[in-house]
N, C-alpha and C. Protein backbone atom coordinates (compact mmCIF):
# COMPACT_ATOMS: atom_id res chain seq x y z
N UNK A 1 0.84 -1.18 0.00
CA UNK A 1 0.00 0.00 0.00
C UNK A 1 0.89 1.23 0.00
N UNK A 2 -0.02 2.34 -0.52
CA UNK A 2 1.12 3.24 -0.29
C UNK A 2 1.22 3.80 1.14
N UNK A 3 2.33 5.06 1.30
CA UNK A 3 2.96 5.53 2.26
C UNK A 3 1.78 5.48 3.52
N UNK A 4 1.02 6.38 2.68
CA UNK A 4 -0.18 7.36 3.56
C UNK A 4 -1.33 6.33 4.18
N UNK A 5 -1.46 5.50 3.74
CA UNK A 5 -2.53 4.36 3.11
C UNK A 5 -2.30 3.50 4.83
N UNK A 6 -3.55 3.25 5.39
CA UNK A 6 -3.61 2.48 6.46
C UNK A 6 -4.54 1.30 5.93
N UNK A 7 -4.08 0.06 5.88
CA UNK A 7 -4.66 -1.32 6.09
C UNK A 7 -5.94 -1.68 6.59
N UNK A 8 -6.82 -2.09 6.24
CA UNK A 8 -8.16 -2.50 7.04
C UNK A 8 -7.99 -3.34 8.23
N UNK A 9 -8.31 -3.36 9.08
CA UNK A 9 -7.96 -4.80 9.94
C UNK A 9 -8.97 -6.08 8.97
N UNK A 10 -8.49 -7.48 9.56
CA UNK A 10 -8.89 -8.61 9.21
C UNK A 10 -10.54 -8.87 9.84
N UNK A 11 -11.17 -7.86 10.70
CA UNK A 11 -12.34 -8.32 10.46
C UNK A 11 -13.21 -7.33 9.72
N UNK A 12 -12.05 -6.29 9.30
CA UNK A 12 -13.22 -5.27 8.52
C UNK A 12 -12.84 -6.25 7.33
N UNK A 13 -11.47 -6.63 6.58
CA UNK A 13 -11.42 -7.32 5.51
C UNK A 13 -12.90 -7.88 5.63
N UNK A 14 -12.40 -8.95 6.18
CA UNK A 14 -13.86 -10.08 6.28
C UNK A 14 -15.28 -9.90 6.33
N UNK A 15 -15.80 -8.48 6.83
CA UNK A 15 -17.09 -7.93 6.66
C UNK A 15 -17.05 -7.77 5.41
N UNK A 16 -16.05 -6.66 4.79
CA UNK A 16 -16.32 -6.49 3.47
C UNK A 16 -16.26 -7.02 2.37
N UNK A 17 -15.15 -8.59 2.56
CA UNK A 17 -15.44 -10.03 1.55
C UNK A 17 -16.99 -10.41 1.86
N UNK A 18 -17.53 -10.57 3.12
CA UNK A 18 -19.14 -11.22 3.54
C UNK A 18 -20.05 -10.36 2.22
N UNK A 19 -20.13 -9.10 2.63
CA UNK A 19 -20.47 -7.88 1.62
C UNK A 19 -21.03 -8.17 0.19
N UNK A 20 -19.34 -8.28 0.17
CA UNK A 20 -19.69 -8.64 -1.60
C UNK A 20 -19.78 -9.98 -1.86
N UNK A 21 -19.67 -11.01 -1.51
CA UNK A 21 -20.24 -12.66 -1.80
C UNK A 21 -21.59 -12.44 -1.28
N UNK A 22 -22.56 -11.85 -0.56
CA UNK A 22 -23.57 -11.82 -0.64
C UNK A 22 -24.26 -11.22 -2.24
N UNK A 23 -23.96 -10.01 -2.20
CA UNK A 23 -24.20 -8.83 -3.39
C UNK A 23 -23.77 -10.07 -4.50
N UNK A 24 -22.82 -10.93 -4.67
CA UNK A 24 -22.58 -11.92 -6.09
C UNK A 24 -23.31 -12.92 -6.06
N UNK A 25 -23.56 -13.51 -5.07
CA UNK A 25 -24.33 -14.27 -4.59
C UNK A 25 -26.39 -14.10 -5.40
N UNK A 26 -26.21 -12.75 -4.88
CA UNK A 26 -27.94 -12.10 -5.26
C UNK A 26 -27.83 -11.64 -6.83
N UNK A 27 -26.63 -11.62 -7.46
CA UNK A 27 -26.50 -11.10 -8.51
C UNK A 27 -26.39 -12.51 -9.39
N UNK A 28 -25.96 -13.39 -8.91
CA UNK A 28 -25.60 -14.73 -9.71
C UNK A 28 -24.58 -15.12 -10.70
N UNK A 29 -23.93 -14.36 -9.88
CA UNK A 29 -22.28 -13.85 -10.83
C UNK A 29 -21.54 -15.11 -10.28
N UNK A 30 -21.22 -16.06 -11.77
CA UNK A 30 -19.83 -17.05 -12.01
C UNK A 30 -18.95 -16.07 -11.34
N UNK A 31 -17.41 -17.26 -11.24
CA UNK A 31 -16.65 -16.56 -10.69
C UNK A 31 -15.74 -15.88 -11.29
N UNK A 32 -15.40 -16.19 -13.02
CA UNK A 32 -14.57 -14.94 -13.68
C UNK A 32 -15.58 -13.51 -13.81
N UNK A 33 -16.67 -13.19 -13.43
CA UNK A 33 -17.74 -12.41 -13.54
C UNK A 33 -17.57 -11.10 -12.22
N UNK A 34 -17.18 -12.21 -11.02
CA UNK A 34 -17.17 -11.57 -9.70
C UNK A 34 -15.92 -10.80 -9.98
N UNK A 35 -14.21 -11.83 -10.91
CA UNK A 35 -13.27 -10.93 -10.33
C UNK A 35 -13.21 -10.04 -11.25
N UNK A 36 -13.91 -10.08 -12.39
CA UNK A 36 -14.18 -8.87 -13.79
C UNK A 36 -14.55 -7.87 -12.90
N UNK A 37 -15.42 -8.46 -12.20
CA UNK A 37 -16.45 -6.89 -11.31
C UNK A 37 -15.58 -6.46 -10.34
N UNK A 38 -14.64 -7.38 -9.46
CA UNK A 38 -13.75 -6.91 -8.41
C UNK A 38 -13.01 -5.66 -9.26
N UNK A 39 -12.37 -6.10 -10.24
CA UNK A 39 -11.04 -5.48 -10.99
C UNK A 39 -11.41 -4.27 -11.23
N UNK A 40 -12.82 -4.32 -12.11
CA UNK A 40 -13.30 -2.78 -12.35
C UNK A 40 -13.53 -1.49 -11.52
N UNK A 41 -14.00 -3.02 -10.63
CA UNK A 41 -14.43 -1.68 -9.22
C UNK A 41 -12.95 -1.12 -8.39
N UNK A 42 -12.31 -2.18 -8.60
CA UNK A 42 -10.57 -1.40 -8.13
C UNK A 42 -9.99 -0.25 -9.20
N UNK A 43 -10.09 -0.35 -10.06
CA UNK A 43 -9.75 0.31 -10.94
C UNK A 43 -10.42 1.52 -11.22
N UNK A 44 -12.05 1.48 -10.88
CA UNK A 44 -12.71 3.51 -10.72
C UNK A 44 -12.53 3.50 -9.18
N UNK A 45 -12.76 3.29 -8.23
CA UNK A 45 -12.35 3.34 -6.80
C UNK A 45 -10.62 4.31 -6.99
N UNK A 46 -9.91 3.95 -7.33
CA UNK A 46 -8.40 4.29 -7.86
C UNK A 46 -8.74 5.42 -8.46
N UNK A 47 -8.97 5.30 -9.42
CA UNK A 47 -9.64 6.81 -10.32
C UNK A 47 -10.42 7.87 -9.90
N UNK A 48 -11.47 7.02 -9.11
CA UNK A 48 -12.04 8.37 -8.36
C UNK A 48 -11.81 9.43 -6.94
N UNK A 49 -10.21 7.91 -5.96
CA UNK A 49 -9.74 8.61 -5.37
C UNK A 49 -8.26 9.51 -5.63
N UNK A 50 -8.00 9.22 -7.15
CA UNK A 50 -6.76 9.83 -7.51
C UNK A 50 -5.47 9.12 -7.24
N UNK A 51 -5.81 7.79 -6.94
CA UNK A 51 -4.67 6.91 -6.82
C UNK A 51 -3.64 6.35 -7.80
N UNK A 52 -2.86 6.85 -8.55
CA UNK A 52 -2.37 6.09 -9.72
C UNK A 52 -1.71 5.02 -9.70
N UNK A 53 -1.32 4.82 -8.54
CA UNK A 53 -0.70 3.40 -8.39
C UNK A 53 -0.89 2.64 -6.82
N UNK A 54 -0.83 1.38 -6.97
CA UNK A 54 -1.50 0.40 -5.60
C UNK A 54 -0.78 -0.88 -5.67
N UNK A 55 -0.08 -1.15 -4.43
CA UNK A 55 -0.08 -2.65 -4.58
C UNK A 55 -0.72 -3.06 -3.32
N UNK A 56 -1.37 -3.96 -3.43
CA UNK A 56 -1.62 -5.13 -1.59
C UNK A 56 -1.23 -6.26 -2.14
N UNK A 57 -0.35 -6.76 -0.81
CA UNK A 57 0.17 -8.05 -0.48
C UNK A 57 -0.36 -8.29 0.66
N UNK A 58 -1.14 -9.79 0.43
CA UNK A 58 -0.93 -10.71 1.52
C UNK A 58 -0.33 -11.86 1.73
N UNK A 59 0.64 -12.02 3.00
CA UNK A 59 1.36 -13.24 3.26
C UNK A 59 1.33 -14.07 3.25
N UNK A 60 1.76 -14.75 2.32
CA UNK A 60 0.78 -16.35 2.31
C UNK A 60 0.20 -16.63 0.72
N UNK A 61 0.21 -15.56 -0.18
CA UNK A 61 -1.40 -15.46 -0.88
C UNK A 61 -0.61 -15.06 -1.58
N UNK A 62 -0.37 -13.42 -1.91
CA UNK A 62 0.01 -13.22 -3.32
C UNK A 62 0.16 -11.38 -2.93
N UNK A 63 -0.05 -11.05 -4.19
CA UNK A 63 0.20 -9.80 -4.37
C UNK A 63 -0.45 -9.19 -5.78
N UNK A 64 -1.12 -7.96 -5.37
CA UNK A 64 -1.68 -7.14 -6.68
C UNK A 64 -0.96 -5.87 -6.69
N UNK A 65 -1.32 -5.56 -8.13
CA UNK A 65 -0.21 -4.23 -8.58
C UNK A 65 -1.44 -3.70 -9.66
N UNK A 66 -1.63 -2.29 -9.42
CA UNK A 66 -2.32 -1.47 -10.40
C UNK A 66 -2.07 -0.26 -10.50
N UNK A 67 -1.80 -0.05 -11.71
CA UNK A 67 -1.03 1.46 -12.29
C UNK A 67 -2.51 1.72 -13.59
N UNK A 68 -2.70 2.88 -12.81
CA UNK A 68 -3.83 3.89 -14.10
C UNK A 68 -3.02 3.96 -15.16
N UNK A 69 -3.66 4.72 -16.31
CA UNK A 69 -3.44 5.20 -17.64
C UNK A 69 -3.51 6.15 -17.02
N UNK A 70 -2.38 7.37 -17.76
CA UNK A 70 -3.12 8.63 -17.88
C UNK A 70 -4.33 9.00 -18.31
């Protein structure tokens, strides 16, 4: 994450995974559907807070990286 950028704790994570597997769940979204919809929604979330670049890592798991277009 960046500098400024504070971490969710692990049970807000987990409310907000509950969140949206409900919302995919009611929507009936396969699962390349959900992470199409994850990705997008990371990607204007980013845009609309002026973020041009992001990574999260978790230990264990992996790591994401997203850089806007101008």
């Amino acid at each position: 994450m960046s500098e400024n950028a504070v971490e969710i704790s692990e049970v807000q994570s987990q409310q907000l995974l509950d969140g949206i597997v409900e919302v995919c769940d009611e929507l009936g979204l396969e699962p390349t559907q959900i992470l199409d919809g994850l990705s997008r929604s990371l990607l204007s979330a980013a845009n609309a807070f002026g973020t041009k670049e992001l990574t999260v890592s978790i230990e264990g798991v992996g790591e994401v990286k997203m850089t806007l277009s101008n």
